[in-house]
Protein backbone atom coordinates (compact mmCIF):
# COMPACT_ATOMS: atom_id res chain seq x y z
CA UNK A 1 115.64 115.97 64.13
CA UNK A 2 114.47 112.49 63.88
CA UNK A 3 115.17 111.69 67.70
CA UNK A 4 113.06 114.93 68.61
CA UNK A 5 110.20 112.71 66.89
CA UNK A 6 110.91 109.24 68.30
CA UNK A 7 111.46 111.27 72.11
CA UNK A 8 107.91 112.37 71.57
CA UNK A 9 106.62 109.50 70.33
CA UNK A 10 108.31 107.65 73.54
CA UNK A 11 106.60 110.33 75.53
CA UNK A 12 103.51 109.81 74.12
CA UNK A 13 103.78 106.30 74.50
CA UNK A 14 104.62 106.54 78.16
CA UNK A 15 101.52 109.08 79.12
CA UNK A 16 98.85 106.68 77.69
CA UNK A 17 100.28 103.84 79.87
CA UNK A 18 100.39 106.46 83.08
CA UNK A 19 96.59 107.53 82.32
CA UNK A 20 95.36 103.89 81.24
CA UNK A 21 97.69 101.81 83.57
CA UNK A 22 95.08 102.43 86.49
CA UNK A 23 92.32 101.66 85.54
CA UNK A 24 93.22 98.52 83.79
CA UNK A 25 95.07 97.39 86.79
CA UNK A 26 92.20 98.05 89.07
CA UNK A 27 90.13 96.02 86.23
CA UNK A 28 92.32 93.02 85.94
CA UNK A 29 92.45 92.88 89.64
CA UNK A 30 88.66 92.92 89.92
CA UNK A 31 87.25 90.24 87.16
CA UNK A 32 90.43 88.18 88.71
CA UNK A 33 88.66 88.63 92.30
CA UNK A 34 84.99 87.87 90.64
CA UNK A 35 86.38 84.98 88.76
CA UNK A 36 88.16 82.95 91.48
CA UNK A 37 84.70 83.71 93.45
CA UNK A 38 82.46 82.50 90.56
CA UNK A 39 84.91 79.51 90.26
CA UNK A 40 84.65 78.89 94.13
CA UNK A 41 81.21 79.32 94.30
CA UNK A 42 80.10 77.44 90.87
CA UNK A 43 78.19 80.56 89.99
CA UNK A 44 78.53 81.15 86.24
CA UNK A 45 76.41 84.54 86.04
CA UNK A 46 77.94 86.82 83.21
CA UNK A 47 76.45 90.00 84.86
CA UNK A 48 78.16 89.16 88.22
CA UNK A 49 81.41 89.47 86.24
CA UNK A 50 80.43 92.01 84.51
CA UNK A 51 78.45 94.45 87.15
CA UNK A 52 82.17 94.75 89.54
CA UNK A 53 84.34 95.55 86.79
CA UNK A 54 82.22 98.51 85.87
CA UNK A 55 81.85 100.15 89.20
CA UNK A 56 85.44 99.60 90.00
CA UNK A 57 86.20 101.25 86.57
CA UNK A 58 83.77 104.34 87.80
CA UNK A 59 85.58 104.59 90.90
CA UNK A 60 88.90 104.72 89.92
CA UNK A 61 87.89 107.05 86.88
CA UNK A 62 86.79 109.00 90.17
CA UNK A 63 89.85 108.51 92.03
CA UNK A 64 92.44 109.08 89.15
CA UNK A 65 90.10 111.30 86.46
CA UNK A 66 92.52 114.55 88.30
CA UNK A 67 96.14 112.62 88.16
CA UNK A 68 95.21 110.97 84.22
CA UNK A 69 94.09 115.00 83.41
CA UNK A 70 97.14 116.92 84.65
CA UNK A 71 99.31 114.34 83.20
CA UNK A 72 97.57 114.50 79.70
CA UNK A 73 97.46 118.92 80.00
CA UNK A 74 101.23 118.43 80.80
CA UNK A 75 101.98 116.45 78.16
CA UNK A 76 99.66 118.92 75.70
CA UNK A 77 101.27 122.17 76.87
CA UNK A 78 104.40 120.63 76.15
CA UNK A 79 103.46 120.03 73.00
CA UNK A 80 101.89 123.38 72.20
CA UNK A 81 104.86 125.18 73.57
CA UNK A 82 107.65 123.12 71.72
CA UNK A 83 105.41 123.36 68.49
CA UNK A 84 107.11 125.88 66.83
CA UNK A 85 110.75 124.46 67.01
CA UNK A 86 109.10 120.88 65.66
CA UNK A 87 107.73 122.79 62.42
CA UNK A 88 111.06 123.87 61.15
C-alpha cells in the first residue's frame, strides 16, 4: 500500500514540473537574454529586467495555460477516480 502512496506522490511530483517547467524555462531564458544585454550595454535599469520577464511569463501562461490545465484535470480525475481504492 505504501508504494500506491510514494507512485502518487512521484506523480504529483512530476505534474508540477510539466505545468511549471515552461514557464520557468521561458523565464530563465529571458532575464538571461536581458542580462547579457544590460551587461553589454552598461544599462543597470531594474525595470528593464524586470518589465521582459513579466510579459514573457503572460505569454507563455497564454501559450501553455490549455497543456498545464489538461495535465493538472488528468492528474485530478485520476485522483478522484482511484479515491476509493486509496481509502481502504
Amino acid at each position: 500500500m505504501e508504494s500506491v502512496y510514494l507512485d502518487i506522490g512521484t506523480r504529483a511530483v512530476m505534474v508540477a514540473l510539466y505545468v511549471g517547467g515552461p514557464i520557468l524555462v521561458i523565464s530563465l531564458v529571458v532575464g538571461l537574454i536581458v542580462s547579457i544585454l544590460q551587461a553589454v550595454t552598461s544599462v543597470q535599469e531594474q525595470t528593464l529586467a524586470f518589465v521582459p520577464k513579466i510579459i514573457a511569463t503572460a505569454l507563455a501562461l497564454i501559450v501553455f495555460g490549455p497543456f498545464m490545465l489538461r495535465v493538472l484535470t488528468e492528474f485530478s480525475r485520476s485522483l478522484f477516480i482511484n479515491l476509493p481504492a486509496l481509502i481502504r
